[in-house]
Protein backbone atom coordinates (compact mmCIF):
# COMPACT_ATOMS: atom_id res chain seq x y z
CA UNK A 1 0.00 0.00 0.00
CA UNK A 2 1.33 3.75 -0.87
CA UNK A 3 2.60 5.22 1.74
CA UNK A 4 -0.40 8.28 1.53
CA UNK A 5 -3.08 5.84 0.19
CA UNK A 6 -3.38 7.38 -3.21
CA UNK A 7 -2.84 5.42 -6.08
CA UNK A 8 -0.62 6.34 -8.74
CA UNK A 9 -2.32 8.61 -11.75
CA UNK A 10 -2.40 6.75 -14.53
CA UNK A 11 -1.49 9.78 -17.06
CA UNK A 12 1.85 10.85 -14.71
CA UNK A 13 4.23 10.11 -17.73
CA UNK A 14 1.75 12.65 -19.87
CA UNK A 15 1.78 14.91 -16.96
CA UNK A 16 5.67 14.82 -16.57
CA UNK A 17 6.03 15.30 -20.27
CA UNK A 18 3.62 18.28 -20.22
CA UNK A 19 5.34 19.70 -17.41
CA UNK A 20 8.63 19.69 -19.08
CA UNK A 21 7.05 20.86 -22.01
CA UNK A 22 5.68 23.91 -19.39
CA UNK A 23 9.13 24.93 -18.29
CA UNK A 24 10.53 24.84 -22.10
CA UNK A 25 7.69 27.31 -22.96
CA UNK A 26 8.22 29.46 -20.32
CA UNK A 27 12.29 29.54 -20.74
CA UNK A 28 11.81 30.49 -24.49
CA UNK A 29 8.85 33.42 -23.80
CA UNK A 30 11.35 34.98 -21.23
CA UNK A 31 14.36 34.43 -23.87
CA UNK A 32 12.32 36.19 -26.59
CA UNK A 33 10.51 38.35 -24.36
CA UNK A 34 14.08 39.73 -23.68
CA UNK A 35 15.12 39.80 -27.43
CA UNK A 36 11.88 41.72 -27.10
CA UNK A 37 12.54 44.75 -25.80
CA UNK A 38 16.48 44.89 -26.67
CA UNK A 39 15.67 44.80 -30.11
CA UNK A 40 12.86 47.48 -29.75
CA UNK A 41 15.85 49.72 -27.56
CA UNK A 42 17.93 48.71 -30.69
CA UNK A 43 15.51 50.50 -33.21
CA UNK A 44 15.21 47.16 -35.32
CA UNK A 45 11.10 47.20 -35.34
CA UNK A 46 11.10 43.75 -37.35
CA UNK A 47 12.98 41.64 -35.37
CA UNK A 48 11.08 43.16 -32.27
CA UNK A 49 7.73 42.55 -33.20
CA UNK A 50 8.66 39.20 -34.33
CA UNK A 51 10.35 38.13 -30.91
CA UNK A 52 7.27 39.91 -29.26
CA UNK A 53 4.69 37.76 -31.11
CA UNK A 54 6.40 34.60 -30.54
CA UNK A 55 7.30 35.28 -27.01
CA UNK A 56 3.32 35.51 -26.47
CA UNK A 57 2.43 32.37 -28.05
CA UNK A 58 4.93 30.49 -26.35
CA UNK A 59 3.69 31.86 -23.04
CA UNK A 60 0.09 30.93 -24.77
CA UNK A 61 1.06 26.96 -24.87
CA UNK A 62 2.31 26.92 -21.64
CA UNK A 63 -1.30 27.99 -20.54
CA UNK A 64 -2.99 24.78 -22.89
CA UNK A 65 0.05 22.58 -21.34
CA UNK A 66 -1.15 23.75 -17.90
CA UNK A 67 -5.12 23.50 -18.55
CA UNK A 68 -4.28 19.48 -19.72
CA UNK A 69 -2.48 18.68 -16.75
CA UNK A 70 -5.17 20.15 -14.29
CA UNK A 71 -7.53 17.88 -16.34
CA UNK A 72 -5.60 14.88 -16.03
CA UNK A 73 -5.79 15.57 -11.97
CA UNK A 74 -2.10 16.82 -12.19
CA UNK A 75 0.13 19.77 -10.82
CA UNK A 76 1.56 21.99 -12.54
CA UNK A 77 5.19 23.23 -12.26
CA UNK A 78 5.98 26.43 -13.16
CA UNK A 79 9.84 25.97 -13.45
CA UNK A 80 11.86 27.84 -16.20
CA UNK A 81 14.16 25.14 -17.85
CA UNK A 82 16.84 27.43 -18.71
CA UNK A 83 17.84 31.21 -17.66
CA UNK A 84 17.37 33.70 -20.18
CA UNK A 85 20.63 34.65 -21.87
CA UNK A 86 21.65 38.42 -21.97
CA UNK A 87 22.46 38.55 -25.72
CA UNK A 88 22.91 41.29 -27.32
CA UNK A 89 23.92 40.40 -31.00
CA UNK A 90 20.84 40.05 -33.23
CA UNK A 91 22.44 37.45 -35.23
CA UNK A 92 23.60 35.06 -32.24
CA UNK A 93 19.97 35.57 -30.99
CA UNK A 94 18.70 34.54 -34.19
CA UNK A 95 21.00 31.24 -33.54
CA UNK A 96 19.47 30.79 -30.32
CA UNK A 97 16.04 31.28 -31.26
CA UNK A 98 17.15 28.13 -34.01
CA UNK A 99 18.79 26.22 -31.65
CA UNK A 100 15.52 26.44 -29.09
CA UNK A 101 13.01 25.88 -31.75
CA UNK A 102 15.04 22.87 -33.11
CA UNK A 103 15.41 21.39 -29.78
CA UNK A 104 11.30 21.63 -28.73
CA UNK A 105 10.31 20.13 -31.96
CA UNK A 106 13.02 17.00 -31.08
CA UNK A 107 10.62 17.30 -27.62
CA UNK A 108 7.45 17.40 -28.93
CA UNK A 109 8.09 14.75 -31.45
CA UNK A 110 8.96 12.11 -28.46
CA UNK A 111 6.48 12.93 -25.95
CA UNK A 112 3.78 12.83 -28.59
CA UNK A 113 4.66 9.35 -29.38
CA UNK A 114 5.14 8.52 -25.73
CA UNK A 115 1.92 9.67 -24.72
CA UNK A 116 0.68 8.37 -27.44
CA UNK A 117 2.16 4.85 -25.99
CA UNK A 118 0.46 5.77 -22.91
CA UNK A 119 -2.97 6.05 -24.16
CA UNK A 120 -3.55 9.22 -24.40
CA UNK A 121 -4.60 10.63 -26.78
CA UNK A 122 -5.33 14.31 -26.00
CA UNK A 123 -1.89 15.03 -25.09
CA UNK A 124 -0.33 13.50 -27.72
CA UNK A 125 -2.66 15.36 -30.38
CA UNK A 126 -1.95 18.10 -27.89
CA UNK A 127 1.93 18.28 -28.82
CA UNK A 128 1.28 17.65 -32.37
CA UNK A 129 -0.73 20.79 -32.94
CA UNK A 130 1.80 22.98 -31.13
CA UNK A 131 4.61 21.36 -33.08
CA UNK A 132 2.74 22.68 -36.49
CA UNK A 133 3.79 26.54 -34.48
CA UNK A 134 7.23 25.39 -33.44
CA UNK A 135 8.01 24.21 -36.77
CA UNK A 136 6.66 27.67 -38.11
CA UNK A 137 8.37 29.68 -35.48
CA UNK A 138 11.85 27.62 -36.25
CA UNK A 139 11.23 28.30 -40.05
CA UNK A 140 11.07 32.01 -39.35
CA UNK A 141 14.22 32.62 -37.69
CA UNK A 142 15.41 30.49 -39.77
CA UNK A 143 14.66 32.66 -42.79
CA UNK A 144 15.57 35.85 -40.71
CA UNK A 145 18.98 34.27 -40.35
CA UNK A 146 19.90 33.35 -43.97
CA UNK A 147 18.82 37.11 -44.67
CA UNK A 148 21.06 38.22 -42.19
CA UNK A 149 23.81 35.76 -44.04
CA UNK A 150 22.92 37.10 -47.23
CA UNK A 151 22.64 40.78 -46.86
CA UNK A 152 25.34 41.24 -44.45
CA UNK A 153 24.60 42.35 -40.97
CA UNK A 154 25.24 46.03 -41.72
CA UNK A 155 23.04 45.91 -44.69
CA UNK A 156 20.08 43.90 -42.60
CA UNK A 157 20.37 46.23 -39.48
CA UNK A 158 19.51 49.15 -41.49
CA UNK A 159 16.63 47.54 -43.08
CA UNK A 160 15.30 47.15 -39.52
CA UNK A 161 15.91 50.68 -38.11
CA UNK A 162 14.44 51.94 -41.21
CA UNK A 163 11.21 49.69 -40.56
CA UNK A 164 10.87 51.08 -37.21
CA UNK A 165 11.31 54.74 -38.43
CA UNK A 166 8.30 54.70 -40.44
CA UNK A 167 6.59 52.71 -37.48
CA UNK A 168 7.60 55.66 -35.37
CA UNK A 169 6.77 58.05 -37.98
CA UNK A 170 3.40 57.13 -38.58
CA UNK A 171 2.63 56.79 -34.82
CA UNK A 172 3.36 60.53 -34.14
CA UNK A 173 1.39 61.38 -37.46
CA UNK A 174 3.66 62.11 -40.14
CA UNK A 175 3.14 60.07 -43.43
CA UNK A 176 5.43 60.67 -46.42
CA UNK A 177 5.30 63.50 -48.56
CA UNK A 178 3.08 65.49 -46.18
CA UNK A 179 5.73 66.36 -43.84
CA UNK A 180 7.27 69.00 -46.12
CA UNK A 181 6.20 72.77 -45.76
């Protein structure tokens, strides 16, 4: 007999796997959240909206993680895997942003098929549709990094401060050709 007379939940390897799917998510928001604003400091409007965005649906499947777990009768953790790093280079974070999106689609891959192996099947639809977004996010900075490679980082830079000088523009009301007196 268990020691506090409970038995066992049967979906505990979904609910681990969720959980560490949790932290991940929460890790990566912070990571972009933090590309976030540097980048917006930085004048590069592109690259800032874009980390923005995908900061908030990261932080949005770490809710759906945490609404399947309290369904299966779990708890949740809310545990960071990883500190965010303080980079500063947009390529590098464009590397990172790879490296993290490569490494949660490796994730989801094998917990879907485990919880798949566990009977359940919620979960491990669960991590297939959020895969489809990893895959899309991982494309993206992908793309943003062979444009880097291509154009030269000089070259790309001012492409983004240029972006966020009409976004600035346009905020305080100025739109081109009406600005001259």
């Amino acid at each position: 007999m268990e020691e506090n007379n409970k038995p066992q939940n049967k979906f505990q390897t979904s609910i681990d796997l969720l959980n560490d799917a949790i932290g991940k998510e929460i890790a990566t928001s912070l990571q972009y959240m933090y590309f976030h604003v540097r980048f917006e400091d930085a004048g590069y409007e592109y690259l800032s909206r874009t980390m923005r965005q995908i900061s908030i649906a990261e932080m949005r499947h770490s809710e759906e993680f945490s609404e399947r777990i309290m369904y299966l009768e779990g708890d949740v953790r809310m545990d960071a895997s990883f500190a965010t790093r303080q980079i500063h280079d947009p390529q590098e974070a464009l590397r990172l942003a790879m490296e993290l999106e490569a490494s949660t689609i490796e994730f989801y891959n094998r917990a879907s098929r485990i919880c798949s192996e566990h009977n359940d099947a919620v979960s491990h639809k669960m991590f297939q549709d959020i895969l489809v977004e990893e895959e899309k996010h991982h494309d993206l900075f992908r793309t943003e990094l062979q444009n880097f490679l291509d154009y030269g980082s000089k070259e790309y830079l001012v492409l983004q401060s240029i972006a966020g000088s009409k976004a600035n523009s346009s905020k305080a009301g100025h739109t081109e050709g009406h600005d001259k007196e």
